[in-house]
C-alpha atoms as a PDB file:
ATOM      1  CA  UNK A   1     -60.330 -93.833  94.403  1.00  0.00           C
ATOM      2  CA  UNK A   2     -58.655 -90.445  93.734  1.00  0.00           C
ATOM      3  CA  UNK A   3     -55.794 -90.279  91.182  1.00  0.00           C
ATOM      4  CA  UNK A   4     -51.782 -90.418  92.375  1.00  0.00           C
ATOM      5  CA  UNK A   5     -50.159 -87.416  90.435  1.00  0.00           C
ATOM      6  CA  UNK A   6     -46.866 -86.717  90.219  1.00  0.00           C
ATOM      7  CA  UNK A   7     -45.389 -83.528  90.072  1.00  0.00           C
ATOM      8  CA  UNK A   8     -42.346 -83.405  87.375  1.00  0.00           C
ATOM      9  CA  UNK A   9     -40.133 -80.611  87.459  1.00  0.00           C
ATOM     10  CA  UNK A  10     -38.673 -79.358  83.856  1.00  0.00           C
ATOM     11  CA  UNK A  11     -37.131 -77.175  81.973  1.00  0.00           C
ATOM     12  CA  UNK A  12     -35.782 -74.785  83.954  1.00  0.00           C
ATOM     13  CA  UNK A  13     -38.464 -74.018  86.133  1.00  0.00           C
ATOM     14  CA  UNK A  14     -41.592 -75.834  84.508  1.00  0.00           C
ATOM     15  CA  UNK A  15     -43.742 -78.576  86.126  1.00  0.00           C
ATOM     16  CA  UNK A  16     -45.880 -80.959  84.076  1.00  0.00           C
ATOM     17  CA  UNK A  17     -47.845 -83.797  85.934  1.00  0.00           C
ATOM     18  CA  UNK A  18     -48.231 -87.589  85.924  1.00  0.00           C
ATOM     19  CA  UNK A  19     -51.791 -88.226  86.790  1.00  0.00           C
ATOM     20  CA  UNK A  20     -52.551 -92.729  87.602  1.00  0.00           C
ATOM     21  CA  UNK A  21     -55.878 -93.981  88.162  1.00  0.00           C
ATOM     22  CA  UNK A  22     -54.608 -96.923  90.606  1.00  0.00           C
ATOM     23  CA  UNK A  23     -58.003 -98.796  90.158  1.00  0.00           C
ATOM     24  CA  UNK A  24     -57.543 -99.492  86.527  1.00  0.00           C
ATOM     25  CA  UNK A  25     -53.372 -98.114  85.416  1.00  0.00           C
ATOM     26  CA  UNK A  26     -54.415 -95.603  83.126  1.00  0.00           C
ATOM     27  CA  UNK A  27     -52.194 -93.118  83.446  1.00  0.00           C
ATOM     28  CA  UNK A  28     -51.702 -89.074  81.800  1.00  0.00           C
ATOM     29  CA  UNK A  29     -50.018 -86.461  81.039  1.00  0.00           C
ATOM     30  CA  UNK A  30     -50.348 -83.132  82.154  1.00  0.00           C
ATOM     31  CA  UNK A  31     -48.488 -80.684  79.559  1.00  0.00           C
ATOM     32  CA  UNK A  32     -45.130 -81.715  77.992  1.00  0.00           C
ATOM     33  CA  UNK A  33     -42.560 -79.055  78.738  1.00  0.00           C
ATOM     34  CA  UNK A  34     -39.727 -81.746  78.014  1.00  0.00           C
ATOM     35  CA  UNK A  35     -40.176 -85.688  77.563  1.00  0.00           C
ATOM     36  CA  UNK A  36     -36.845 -87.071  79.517  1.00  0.00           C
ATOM     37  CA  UNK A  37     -38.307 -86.596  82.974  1.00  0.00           C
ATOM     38  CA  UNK A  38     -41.597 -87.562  82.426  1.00  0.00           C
ATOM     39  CA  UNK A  39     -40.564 -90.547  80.588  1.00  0.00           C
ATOM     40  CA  UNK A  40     -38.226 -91.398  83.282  1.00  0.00           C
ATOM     41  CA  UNK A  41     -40.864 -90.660  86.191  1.00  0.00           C
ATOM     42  CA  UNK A  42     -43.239 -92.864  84.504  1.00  0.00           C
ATOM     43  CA  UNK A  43     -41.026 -95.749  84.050  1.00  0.00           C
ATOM     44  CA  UNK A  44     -39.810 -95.479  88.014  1.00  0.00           C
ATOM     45  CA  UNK A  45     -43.398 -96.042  88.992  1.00  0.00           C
ATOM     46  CA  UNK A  46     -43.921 -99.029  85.891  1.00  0.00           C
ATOM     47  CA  UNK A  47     -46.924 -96.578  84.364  1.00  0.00           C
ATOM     48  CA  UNK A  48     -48.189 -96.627  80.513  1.00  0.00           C
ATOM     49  CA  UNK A  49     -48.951 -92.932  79.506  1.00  0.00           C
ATOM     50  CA  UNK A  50     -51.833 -93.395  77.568  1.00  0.00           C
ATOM     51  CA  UNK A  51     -53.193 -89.602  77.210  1.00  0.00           C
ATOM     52  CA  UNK A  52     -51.287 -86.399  76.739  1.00  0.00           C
ATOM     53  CA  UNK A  53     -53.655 -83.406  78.198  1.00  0.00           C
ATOM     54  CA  UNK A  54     -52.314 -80.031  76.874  1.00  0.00           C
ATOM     55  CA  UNK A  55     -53.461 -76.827  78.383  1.00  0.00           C
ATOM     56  CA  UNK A  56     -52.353 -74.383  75.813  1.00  0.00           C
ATOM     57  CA  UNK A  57     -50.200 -74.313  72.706  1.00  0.00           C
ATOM     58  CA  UNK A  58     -47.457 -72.379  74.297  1.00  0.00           C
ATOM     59  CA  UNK A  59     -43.477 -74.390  73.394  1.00  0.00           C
ATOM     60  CA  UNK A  60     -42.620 -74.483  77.020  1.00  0.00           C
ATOM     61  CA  UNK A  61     -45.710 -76.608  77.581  1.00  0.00           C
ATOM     62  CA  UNK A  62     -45.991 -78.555  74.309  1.00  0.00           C
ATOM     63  CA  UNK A  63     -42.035 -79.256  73.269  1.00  0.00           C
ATOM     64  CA  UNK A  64     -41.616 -82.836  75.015  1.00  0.00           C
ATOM     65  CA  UNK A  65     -44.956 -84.479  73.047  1.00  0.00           C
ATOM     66  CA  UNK A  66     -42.922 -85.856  70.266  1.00  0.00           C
ATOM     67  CA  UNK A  67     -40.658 -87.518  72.836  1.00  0.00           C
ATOM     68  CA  UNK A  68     -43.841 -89.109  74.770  1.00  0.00           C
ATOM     69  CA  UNK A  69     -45.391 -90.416  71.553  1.00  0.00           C
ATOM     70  CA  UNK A  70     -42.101 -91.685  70.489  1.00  0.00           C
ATOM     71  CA  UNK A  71     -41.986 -94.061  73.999  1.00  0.00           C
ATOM     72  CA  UNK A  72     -46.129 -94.303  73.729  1.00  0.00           C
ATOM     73  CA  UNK A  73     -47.252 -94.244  70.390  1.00  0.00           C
ATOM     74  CA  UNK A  74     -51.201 -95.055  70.802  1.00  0.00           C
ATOM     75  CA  UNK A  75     -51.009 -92.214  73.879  1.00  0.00           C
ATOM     76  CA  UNK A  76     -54.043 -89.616  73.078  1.00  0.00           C
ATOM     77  CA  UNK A  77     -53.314 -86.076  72.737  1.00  0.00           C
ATOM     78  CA  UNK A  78     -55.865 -84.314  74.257  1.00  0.00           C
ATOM     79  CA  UNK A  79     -56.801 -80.409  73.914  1.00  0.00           C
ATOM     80  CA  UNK A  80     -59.078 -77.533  73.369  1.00  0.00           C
ATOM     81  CA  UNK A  81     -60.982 -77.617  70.443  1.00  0.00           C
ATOM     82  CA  UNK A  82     -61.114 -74.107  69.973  1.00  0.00           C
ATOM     83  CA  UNK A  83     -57.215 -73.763  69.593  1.00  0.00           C
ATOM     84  CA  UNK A  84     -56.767 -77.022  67.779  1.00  0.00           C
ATOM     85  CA  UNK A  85     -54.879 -74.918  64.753  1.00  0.00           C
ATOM     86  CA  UNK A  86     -51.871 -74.137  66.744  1.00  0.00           C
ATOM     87  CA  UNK A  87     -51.922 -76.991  69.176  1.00  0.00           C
ATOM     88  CA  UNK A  88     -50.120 -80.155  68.094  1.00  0.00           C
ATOM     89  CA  UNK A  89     -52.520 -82.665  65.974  1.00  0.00           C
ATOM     90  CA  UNK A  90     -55.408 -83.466  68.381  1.00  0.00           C
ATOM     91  CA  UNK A  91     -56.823 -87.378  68.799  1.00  0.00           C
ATOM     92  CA  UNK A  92     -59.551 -85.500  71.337  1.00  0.00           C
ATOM     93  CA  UNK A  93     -60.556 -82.107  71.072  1.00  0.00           C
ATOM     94  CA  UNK A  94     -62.999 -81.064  73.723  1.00  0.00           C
ATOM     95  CA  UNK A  95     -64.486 -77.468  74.862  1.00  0.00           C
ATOM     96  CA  UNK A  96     -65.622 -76.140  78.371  1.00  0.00           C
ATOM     97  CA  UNK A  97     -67.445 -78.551  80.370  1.00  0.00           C
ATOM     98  CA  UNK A  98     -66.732 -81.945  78.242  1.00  0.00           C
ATOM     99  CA  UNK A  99     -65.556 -84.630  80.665  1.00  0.00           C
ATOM    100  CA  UNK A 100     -62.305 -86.046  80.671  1.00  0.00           C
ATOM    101  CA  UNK A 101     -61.150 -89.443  81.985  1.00  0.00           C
ATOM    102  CA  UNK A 102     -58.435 -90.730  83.189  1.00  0.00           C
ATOM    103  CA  UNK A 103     -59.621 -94.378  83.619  1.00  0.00           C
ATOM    104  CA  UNK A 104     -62.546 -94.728  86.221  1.00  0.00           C
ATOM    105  CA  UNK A 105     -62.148 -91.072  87.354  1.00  0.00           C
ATOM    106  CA  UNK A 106     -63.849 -88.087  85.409  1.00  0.00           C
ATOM    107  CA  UNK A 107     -62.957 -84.494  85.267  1.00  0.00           C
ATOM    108  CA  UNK A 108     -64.440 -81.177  83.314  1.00  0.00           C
ATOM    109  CA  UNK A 109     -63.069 -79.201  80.979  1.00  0.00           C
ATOM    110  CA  UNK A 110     -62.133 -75.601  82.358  1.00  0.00           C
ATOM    111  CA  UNK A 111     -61.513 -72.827  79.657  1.00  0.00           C
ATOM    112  CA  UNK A 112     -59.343 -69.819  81.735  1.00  0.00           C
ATOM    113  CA  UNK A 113     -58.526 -68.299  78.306  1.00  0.00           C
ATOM    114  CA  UNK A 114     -56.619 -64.539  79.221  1.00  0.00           C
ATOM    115  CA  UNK A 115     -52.861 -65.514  79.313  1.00  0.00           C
ATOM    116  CA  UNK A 116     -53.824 -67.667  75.842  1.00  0.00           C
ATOM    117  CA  UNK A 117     -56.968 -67.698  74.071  1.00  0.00           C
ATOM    118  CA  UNK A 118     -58.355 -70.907  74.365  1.00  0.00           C
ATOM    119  CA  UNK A 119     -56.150 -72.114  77.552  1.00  0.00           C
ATOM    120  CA  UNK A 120     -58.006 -74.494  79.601  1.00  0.00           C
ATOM    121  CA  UNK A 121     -57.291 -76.130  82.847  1.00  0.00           C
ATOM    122  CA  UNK A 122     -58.695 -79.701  83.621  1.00  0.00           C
ATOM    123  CA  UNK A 123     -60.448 -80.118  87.065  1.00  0.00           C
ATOM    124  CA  UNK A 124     -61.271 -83.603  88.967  1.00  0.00           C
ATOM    125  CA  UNK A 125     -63.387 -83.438  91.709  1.00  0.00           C
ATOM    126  CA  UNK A 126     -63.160 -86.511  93.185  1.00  0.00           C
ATOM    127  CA  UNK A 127     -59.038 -86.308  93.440  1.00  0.00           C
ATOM    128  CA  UNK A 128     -59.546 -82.646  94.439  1.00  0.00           C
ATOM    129  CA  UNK A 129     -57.295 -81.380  91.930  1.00  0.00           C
ATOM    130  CA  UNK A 130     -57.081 -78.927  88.998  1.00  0.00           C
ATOM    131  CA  UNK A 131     -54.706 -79.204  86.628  1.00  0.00           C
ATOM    132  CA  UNK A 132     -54.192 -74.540  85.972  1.00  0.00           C
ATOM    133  CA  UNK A 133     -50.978 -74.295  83.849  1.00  0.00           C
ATOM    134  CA  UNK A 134     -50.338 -71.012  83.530  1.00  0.00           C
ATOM    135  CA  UNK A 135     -53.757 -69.254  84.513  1.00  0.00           C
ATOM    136  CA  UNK A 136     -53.930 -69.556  87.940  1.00  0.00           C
ATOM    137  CA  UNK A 137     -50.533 -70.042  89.603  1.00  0.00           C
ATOM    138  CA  UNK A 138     -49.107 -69.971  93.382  1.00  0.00           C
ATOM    139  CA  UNK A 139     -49.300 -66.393  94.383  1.00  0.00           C
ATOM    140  CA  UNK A 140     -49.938 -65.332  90.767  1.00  0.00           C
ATOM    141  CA  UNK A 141     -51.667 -65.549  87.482  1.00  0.00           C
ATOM    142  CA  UNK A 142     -50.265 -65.384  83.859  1.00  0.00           C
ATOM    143  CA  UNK A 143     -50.026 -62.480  81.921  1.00  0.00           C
ATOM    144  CA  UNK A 144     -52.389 -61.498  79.599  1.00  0.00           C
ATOM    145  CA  UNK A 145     -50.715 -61.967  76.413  1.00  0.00           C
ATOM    146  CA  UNK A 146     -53.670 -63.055  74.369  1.00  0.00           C
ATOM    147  CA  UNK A 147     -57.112 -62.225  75.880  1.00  0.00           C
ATOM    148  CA  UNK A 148     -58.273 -59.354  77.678  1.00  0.00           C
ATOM    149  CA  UNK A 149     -58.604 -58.228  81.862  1.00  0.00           C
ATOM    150  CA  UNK A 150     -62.242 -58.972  81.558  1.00  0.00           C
ATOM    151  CA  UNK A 151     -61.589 -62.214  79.788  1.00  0.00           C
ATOM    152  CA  UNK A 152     -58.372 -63.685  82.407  1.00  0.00           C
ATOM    153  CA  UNK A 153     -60.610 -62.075  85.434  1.00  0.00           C
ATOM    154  CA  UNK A 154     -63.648 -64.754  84.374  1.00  0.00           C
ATOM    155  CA  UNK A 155     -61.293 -67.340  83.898  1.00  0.00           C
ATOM    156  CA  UNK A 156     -59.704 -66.677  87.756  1.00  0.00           C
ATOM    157  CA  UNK A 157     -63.250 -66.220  88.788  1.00  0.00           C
ATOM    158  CA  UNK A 158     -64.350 -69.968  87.577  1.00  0.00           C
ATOM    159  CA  UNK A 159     -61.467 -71.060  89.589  1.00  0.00           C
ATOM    160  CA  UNK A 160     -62.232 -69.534  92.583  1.00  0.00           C
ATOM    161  CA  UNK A 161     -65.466 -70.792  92.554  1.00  0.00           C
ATOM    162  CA  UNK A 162     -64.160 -74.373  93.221  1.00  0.00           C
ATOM    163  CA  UNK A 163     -64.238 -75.928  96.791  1.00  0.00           C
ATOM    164  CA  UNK A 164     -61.491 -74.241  98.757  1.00  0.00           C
ATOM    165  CA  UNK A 165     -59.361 -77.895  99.302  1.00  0.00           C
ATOM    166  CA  UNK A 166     -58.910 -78.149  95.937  1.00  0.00           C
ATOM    167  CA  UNK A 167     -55.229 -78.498  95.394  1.00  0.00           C
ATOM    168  CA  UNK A 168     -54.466 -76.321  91.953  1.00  0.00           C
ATOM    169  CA  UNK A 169     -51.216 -78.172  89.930  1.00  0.00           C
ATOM    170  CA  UNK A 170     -49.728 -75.106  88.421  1.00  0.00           C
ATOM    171  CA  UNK A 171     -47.222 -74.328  85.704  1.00  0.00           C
ATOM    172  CA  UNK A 172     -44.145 -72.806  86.978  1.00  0.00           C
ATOM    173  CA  UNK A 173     -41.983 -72.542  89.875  1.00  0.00           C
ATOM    174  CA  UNK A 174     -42.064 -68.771  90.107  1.00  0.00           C
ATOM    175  CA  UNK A 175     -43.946 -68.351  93.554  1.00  0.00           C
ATOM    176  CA  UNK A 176     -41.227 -66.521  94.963  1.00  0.00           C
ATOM    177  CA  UNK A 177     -41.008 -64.174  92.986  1.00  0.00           C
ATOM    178  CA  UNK A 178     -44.738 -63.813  93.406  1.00  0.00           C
ATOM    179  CA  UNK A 179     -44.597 -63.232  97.179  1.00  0.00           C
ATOM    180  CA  UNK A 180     -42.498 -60.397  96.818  1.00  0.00           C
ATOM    181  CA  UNK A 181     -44.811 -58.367  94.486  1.00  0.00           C
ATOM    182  CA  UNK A 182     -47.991 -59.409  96.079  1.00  0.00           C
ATOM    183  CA  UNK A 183     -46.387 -58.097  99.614  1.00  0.00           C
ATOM    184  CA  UNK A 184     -46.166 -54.495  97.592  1.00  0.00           C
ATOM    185  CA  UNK A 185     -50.130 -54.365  96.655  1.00  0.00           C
ATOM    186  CA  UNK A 186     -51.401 -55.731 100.559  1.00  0.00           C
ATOM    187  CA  UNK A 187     -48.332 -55.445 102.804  1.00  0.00           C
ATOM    188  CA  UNK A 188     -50.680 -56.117 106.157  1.00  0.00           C
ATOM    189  CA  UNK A 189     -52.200 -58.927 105.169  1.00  0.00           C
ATOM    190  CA  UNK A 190     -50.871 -61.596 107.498  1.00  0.00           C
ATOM    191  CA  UNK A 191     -51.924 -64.773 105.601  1.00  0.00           C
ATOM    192  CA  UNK A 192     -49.745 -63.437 102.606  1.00  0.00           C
ATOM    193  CA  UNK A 193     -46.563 -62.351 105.673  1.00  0.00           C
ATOM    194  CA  UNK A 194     -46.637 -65.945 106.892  1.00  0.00           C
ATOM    195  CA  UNK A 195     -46.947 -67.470 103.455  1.00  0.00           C
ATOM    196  CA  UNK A 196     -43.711 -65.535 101.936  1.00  0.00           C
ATOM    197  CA  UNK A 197     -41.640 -66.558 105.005  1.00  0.00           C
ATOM    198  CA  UNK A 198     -42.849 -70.529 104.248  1.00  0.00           C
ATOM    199  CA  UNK A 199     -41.965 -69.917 100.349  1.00  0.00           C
ATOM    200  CA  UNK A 200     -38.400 -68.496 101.444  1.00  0.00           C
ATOM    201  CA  UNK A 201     -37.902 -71.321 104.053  1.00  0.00           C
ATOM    202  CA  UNK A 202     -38.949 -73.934 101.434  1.00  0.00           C
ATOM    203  CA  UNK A 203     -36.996 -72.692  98.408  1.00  0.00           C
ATOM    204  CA  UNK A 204     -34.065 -72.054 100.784  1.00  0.00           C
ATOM    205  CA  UNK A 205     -34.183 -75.910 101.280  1.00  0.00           C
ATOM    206  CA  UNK A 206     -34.705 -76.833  97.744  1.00  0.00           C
ATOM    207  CA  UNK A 207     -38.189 -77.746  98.265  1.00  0.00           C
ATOM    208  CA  UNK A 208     -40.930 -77.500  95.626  1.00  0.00           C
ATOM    209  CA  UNK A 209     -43.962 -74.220  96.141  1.00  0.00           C
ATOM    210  CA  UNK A 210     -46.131 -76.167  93.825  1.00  0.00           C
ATOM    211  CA  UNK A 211     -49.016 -77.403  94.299  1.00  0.00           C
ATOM    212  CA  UNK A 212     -50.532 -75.080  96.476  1.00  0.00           C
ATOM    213  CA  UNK A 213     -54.438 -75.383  98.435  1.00  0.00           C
ATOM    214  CA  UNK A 214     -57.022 -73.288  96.478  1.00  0.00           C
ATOM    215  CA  UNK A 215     -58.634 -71.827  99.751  1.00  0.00           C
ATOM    216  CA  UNK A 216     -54.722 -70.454 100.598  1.00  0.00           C
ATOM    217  CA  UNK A 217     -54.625 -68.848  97.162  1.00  0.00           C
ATOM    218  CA  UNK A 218     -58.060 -67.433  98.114  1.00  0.00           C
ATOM    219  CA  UNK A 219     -56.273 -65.990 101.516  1.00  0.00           C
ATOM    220  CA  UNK A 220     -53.085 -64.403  99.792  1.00  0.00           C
ATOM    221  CA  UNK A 221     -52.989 -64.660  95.621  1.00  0.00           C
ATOM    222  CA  UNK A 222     -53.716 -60.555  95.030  1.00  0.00           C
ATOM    223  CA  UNK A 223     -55.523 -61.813  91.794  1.00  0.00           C
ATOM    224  CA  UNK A 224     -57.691 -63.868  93.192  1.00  0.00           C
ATOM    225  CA  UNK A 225     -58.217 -60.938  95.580  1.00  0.00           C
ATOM    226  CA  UNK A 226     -59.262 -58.140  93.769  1.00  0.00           C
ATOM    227  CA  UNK A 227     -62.871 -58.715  94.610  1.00  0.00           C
ATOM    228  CA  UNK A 228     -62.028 -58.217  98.098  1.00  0.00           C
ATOM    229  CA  UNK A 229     -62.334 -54.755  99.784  1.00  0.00           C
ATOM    230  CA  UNK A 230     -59.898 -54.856 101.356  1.00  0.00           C
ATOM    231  CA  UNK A 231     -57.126 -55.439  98.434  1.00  0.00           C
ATOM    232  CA  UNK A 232     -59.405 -52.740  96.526  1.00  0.00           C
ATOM    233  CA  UNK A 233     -58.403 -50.446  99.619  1.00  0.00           C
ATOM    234  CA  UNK A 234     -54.618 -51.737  99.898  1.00  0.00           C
ATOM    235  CA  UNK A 235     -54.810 -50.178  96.216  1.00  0.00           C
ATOM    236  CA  UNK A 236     -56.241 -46.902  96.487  1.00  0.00           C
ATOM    237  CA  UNK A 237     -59.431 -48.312  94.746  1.00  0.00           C
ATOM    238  CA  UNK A 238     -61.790 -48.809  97.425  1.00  0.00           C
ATOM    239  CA  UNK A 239     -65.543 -49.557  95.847  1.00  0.00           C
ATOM    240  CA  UNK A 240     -64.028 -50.258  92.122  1.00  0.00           C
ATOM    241  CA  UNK A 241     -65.335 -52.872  90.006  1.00  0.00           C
ATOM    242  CA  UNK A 242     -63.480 -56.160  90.757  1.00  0.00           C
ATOM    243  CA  UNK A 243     -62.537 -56.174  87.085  1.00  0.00           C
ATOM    244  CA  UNK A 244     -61.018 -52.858  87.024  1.00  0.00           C
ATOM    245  CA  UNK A 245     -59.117 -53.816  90.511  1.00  0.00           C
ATOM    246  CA  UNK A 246     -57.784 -56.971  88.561  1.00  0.00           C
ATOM    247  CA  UNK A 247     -56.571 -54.833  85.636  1.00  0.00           C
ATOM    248  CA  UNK A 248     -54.657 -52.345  87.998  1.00  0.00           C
ATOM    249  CA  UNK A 249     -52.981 -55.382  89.796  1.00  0.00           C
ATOM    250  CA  UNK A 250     -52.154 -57.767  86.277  1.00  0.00           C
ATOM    251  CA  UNK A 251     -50.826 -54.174  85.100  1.00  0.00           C
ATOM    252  CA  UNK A 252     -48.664 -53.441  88.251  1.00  0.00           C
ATOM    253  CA  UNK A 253     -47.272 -56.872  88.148  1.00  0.00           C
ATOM    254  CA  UNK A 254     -46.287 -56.498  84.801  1.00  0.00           C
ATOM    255  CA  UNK A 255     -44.087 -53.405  85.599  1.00  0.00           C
ATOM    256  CA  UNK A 256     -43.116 -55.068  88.340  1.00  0.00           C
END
């Protein structure tokens, strides 16, 4: 049975995730950007948070913790064992490809290190569902503030290599914004046209962008694209290394 997961707006334009395993309660946290809503989400729906997964030790992703263990004391804080020293106090500290469980449903570890080192995203097959934060995002990736092109272009590239109906639980509400730039590196690409128009319509209306389908990312995020030739041609950079295609597009979004 696939988990129910909530998506929590915070912050100002953070989401964190409430992830229930209806066969057995168990019930988690995906990154703590603020405690008030997920506390208050959880208690609409009568669900225990028992574990607290953290993607990365950035504040905007980490603040609310205290909050949750205040309401859930004997709730798990879960992370990657490689950036335990500037995460908060780990209970479970795992690296790339340890499971995860969230009662009787079982997930890998992901590590998409490149906007952090040691970021990691948690992916469960059998819910279709990948839990990104701020390495892959709708329409967009995170900068590179920590790692290198190489290093965020391997983490993208795991990603991609999951089944395209794989719905990717992102970050931040900033697909918008996105839309715009990626229309400036492939303006014909019609997938990406129709897309911006749905993201306008929706945000017009107050709706959410987030989650988004994997294989839809595939068809219109320009850093998921730059092994493609033709985003490598939309660039001026027909036959480059996908790599170096990557680090032109990161770098034009940046000046963006």
């Amino acid at each position: 049975m696939p988990l129910d997961i909530v998506t929590v707006p915070c912050l100002k334009d953070n989401y964190a995730y409430l992830a229930h395993d209806p066969a057995t309660g168990a019930t988690a946290v995906i990154d703590v950007p603020e405690a008030a809503p997920l506390l208050a989400a959880a208690k609409a729906r009568g669900w225990t948070i028992g574990q607290i997964l953290i993607t990365h030790h950035h504040w905007d992703h980490v603040d609310g913790l205290a909050g949750i263990r205040d309401a859930f004391p004997d709730a798990k804080v879960v992370g990657h064992a490689a950036d335990a020293e500037r995460l908060p106090p780990l209970d479970v500290a795992l690296n790339e490809g340890d499971p995860v469980t969230i009662g009787t449903e079982t997930g890998t570890v992901i590590d998409v290190s490149g906007h952090t080192v040691g970021h990691i995203a948690f992916y469960f097959p059998g819910s279709n569902a990948v839990f990104t934060a701020d390495s892959l995002m709708a329409l967009g990736c995170g900068r590179v503030f920590e790692g290198t092109f190489p290093q965020m272009w391997d983490s993208l590239s795991k990603l991609a290599a999951l089944p395209d109906d794989t719905v990717v639980y992102s970050g931040h509400e900033y697909t918008q914004a996105n839309a715009r730039f990626a229309l400036t590196i492939e303006p014909g690409n019609t997938d990406l046209q129709e897309r911006a128009v749905e993201i306008d319509t929706d945000r017009e209306a107050g709706k959410r962008t987030v989650p988004s389908l994997l294989g839809t990312e595939k068809a219109t995020n320009p850093f998921l694209r730059a092994a493609t030739p033709e985003l490598a041609a939309a660039i001026g950079m027909a036959g480059a290394a996908p790599v170096d295609v990557f680090a032109e597009v990161r770098t034009r979004k940046d000046n963006f």
